[in-house]
Protein backbone atom coordinates (compact mmCIF):
# COMPACT_ATOMS: atom_id res chain seq x y z
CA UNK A 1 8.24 -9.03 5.38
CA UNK A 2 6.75 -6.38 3.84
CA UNK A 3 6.36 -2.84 5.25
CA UNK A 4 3.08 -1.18 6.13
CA UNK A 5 2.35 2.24 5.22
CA UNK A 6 0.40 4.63 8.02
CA UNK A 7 -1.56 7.31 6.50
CA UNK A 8 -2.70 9.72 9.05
CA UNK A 9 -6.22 11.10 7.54
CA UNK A 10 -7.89 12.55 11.01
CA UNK A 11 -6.85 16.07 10.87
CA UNK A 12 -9.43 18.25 10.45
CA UNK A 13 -7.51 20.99 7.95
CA UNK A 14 -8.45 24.24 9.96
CA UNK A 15 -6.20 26.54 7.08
CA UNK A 16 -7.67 24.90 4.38
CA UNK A 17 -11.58 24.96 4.92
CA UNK A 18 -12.70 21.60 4.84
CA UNK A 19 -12.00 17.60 4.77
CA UNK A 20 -8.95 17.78 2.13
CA UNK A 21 -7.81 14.49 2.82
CA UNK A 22 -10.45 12.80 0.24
CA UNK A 23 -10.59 16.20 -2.36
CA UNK A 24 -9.85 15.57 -5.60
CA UNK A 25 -6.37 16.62 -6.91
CA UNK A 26 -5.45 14.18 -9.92
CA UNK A 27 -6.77 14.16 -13.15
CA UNK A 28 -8.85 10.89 -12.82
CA UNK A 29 -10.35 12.92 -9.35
CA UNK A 30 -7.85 11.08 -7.08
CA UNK A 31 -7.24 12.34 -3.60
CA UNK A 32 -3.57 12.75 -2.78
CA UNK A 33 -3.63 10.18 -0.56
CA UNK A 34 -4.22 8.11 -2.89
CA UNK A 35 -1.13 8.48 -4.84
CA UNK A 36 0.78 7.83 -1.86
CA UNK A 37 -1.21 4.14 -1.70
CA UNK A 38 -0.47 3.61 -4.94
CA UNK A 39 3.63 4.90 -4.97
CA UNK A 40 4.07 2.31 -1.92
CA UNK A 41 2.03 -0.19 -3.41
CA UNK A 42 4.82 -0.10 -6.63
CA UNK A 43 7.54 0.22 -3.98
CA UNK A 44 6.30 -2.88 -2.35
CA UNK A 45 4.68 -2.41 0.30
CA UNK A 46 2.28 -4.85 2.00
CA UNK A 47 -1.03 -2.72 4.00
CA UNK A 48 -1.85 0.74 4.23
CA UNK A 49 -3.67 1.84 7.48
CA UNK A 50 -5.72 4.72 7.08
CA UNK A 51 -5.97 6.65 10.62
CA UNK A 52 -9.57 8.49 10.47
CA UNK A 53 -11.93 9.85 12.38
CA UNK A 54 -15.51 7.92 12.83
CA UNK A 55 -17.24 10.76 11.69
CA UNK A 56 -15.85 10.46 8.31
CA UNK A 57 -15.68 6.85 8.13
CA UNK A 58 -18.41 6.48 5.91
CA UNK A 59 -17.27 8.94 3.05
CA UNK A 60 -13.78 8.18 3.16
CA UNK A 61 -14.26 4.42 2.70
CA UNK A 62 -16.43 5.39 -0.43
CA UNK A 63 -14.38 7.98 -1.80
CA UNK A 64 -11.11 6.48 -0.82
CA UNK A 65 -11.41 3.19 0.56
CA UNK A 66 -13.68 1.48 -2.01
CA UNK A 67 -10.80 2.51 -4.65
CA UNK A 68 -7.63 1.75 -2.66
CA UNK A 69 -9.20 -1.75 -1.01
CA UNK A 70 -9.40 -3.85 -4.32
CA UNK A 71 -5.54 -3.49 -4.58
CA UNK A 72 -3.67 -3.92 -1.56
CA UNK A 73 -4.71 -5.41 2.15
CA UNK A 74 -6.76 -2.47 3.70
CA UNK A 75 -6.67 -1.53 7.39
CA UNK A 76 -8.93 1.59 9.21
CA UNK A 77 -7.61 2.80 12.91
CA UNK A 78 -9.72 5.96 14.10
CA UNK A 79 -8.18 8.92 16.32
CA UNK A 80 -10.87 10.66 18.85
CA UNK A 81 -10.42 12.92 21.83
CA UNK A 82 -10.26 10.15 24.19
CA UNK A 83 -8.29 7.21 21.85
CA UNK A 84 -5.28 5.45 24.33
CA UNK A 85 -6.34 7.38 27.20
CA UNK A 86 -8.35 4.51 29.32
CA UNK A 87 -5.72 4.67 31.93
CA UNK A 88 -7.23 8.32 32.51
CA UNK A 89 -10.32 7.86 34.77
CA UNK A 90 -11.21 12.21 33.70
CA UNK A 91 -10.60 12.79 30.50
CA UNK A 92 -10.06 16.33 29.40
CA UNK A 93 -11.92 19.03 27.36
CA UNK A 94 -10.28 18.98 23.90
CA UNK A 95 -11.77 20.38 20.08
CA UNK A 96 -9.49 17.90 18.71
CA UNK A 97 -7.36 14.71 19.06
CA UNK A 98 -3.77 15.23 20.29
CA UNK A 99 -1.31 14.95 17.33
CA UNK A 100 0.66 13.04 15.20
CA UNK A 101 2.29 11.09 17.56
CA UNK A 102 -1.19 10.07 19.04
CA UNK A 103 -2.32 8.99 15.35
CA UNK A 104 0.34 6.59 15.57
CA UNK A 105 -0.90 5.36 18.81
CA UNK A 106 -4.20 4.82 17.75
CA UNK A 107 -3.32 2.18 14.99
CA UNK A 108 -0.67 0.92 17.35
CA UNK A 109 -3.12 -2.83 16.89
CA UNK A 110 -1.95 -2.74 13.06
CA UNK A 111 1.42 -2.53 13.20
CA UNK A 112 3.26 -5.47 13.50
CA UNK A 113 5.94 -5.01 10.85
CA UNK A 114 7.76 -1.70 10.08
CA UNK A 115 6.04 0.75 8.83
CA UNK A 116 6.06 4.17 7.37
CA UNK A 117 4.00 6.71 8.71
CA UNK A 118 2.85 9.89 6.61
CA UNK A 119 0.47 12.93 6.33
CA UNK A 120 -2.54 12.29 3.91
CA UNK A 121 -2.34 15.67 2.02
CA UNK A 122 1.30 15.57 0.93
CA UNK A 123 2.57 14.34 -1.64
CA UNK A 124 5.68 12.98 -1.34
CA UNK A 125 6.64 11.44 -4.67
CA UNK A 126 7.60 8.07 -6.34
CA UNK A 127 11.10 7.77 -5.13
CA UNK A 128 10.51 8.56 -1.43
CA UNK A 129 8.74 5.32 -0.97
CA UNK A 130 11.14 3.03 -2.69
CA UNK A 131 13.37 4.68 -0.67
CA UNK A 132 12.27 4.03 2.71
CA UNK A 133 10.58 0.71 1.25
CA UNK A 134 14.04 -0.46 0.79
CA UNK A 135 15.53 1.07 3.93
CA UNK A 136 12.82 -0.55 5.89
CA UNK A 137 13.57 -3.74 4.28
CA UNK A 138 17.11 -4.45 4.68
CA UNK A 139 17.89 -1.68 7.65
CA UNK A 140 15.34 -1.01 10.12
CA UNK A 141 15.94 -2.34 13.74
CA UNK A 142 14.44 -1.48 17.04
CA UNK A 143 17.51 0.95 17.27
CA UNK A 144 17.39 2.12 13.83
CA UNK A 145 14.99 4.32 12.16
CA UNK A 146 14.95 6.30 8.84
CA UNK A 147 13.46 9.35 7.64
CA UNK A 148 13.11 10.89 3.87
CA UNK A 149 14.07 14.37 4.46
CA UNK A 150 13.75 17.32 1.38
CA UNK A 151 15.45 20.17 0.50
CA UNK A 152 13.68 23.14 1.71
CA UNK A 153 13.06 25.27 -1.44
CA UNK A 154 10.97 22.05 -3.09
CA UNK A 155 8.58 22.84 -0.28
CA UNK A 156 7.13 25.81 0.08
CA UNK A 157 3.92 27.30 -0.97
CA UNK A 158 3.19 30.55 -2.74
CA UNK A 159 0.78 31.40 -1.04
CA UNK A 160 1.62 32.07 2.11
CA UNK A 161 3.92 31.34 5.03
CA UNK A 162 4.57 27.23 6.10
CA UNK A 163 5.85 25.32 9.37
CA UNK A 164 8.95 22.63 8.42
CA UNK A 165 10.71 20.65 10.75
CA UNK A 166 14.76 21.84 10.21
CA UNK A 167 16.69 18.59 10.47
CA UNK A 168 20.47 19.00 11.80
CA UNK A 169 22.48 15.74 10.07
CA UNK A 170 25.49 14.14 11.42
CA UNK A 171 28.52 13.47 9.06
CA UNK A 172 27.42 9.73 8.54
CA UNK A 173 24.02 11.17 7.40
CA UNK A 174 21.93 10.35 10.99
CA UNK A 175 19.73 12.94 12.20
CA UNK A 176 20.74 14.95 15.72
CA UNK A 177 17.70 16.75 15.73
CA UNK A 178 14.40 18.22 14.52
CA UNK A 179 13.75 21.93 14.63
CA UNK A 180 10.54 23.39 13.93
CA UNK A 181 10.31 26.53 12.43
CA UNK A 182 7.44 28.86 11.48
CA UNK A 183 6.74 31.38 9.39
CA UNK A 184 8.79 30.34 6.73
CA UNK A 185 8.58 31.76 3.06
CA UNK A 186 10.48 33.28 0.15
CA UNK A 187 11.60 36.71 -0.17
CA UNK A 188 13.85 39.10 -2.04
CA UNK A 189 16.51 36.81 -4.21
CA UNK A 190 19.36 36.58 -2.02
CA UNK A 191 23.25 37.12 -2.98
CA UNK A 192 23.75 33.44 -3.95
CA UNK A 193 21.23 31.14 -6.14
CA UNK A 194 21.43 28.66 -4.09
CA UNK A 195 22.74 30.44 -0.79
CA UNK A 196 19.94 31.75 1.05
CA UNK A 197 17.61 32.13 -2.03
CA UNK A 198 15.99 34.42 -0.65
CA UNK A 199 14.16 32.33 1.51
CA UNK A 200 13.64 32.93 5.38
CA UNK A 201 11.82 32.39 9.07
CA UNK A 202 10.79 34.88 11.23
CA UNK A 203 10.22 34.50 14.71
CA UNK A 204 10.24 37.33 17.43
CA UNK A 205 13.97 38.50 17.09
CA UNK A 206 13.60 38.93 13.34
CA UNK A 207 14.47 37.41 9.72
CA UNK A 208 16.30 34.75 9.42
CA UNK A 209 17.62 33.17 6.72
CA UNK A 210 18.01 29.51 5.57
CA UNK A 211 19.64 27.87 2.61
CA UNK A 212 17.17 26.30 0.05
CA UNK A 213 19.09 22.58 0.52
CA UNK A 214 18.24 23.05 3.64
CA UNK A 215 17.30 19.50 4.78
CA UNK A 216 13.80 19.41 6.33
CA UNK A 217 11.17 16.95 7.60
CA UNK A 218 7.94 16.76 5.73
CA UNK A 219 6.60 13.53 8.29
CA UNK A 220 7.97 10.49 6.45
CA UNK A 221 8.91 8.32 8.80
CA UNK A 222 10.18 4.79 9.35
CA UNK A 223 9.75 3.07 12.22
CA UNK A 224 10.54 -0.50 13.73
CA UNK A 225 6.79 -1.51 15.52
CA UNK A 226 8.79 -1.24 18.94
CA UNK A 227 8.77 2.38 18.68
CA UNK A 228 5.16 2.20 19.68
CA UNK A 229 6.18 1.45 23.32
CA UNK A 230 8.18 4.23 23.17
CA UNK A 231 5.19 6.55 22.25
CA UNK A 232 2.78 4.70 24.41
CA UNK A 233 5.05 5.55 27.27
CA UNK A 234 6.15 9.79 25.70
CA UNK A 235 2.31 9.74 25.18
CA UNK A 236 0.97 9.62 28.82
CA UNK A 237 3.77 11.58 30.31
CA UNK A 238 2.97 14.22 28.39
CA UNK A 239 -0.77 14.16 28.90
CA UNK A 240 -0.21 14.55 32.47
CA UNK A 241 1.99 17.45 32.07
CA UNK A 242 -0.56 18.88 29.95
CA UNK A 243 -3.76 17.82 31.45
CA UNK A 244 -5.08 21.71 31.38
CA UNK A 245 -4.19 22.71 28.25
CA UNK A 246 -6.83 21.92 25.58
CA UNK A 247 -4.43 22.88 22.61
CA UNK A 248 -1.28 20.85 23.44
CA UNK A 249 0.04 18.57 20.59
CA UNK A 250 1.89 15.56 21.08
CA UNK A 251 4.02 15.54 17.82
CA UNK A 252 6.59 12.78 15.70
CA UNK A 253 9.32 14.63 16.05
CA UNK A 254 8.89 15.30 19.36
CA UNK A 255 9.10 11.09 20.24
CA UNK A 256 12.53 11.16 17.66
CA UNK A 257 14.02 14.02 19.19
CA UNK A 258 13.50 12.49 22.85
CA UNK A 259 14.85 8.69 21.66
CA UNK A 260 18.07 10.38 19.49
CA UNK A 261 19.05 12.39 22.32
CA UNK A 262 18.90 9.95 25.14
CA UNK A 263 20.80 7.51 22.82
CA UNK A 264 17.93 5.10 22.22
CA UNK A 265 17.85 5.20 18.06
CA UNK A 266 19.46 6.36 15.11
CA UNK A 267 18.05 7.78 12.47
CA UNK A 268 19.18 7.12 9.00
CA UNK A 269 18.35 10.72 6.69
CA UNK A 270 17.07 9.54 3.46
CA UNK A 271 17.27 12.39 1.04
CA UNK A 272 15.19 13.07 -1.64
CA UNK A 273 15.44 15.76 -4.62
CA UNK A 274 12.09 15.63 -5.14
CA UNK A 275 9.34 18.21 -5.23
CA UNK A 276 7.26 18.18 -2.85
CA UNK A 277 3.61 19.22 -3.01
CA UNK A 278 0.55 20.24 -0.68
CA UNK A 279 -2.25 21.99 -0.03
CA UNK A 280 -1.89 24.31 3.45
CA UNK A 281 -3.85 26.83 1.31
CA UNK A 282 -6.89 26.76 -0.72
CA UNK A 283 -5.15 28.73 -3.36
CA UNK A 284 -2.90 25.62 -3.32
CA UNK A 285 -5.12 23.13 -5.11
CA UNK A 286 -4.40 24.66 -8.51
CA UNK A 287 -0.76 24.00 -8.05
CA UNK A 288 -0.73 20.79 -6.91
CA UNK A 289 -3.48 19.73 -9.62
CA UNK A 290 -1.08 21.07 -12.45
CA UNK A 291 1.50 18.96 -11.09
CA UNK A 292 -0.15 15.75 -10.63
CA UNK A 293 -1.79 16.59 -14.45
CA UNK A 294 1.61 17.27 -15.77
CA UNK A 295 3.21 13.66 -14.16
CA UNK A 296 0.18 11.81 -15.68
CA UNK A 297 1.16 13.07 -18.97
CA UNK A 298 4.53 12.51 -18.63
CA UNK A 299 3.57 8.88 -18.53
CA UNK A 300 4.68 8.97 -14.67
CA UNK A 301 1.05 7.93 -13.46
CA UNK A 302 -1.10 6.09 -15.59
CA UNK A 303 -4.53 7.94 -16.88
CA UNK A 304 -7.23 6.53 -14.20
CA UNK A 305 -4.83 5.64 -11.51
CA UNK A 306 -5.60 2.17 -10.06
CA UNK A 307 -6.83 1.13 -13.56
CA UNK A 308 -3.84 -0.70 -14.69
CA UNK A 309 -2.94 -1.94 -11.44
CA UNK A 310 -3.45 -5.63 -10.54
CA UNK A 311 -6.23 -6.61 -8.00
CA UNK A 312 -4.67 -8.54 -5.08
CA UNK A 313 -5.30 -12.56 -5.07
């Protein structure tokens, strides 16, 4: 069977300044998104599921959609305020939905095979999906899950501070837990090129450092479809714990933190060497268009992405 890949398009992109998700980063004017479709469409993947918001439906399906569609099996799932909440007769106040882990609820109807679930404004690279394509494959169970994880100086910006989500890895390469940390950016060199590298986090006690190879989460996961009874079930406990607060998230990591520890699932850490690239700030867009410019020339992309790729029978 082939995996599905969950592309979670309904954030709204506060730090950036507007609806990123469908901006044009490649040469040919190609969202980022869109390179993910196409990477997992070449690692073999079956559907992509777009996770949107109605209120963008209509330009994302012609700036996105109407590209991506002609080429592999298509799927839209849409994330509001009040999506998997009709066990809730009073639904709360909120400005917006209530995380990642609640995107993954709301296309819980289209997935029936394992799947990979990502952010739409990262790019993530080539071998990533083949990786997790093949992991999901041959290795995914109901009590086995995988994650690509990167090392932590391919993915920071220079232009500011970032959030990544530190991953602590067993000896057999399974994942024990999911830290986030804030405020993370590069400083002074340190002592060692590849020591601390002079990158670091900073949270109310101080500076602190962290190693560039630092393994950390950039939301690519794979899941077996069962862990969507798992979330269903996360979901509404903790939207009754946090009826009252209008900003509470309900994140991924949160859901694979909870099943690891209480012995539920394994996670297999997939690591990649990768760059990774994204646009938290505006100023980012010039990078990550250089980048994607610079693989299309290096032959790794073809010139007018979906051009030279079959249309589905």
């Amino acid at each position: 069977m082939k995996p599905t890949l969950l592309i979670l398009a309904a954030g709204i992109g506060s730090r950036y300044g507007g609806l990123k998700q469908v901006d044009g980063m490649g040469p040919g004017g190609e969202s980022i998104l869109e390179f993910s479709a196409f990477d997992a469409l070449r690692a073999g993947f079956g559907k992509v599921v777009f996770v949107i918001r109605r209120d963008i439906e209509a330009a994302f399906r012609e700036k996105v959609g109407s590209k991506v569609e002609p080429h592999i099996r298509t799927e839209y799932a849409f994330q509001e305020m009040d999506t998997a909440l009709d066990w809730l007769d009073e639904k709360p106040h909120r400005e917006k939905p209530w995380g990642t882990g609640h995107a993954i609820l709301s296309a819980k109807q289209h997935l029936t095979e394992p799947f990979v679930a990502i952010n739409a404004d990262d790019f993530y690279g080539a071998e990533a999906f083949r990786k997790i394509g093949d992991f999901l494959r041959h290795d995914c169970t109901p009590s086995q899950y995988g994650m690509v994880a990167y090392r932590l100086g391919n993915t920071l910006s220079e232009n500011g501070a970032v959030s990544r989500g530190v991953c602590s890895v067993s000896a057999e390469g399974f994942l024990t837990d999911v830290t986030e940390r804030t405020r993370i950016e590069r400083f002074a060199q340190g002592p060692a090129p590849d020591d601390a590298a002079g990158i670091a986090y900073t949270d109310d006690a101080g500076r602190h450092p962290l190693p560039a190879a630092t393994p950390v989460s950039m939301n690519f996961w794979g899941f077996h479809p069962t862990v969507l009874a798992e979330i269903e079930s996360q979901f509404r406990a903790f939207v009754q714990a946090n009826i009252g607060n209008p900003r509470a998230e309900f994140y991924i990591p949160t859901v694979v933190n909870t099943l690891v520890e209480a012995g539920k699932v394994r996670v297999k850490v997939l690591n990649s060497d990768s760059q990774w690239y994204g646009v938290t700030y505006t100023e980012d867009k010039e990078t990550v268009q250089a980048a994607l410019a610079s693989m299309v020339e290096r032959g790794l992309y073809p010139k007018g992405l979906w051009r030279m790729v079959p249309v589905e029978a």
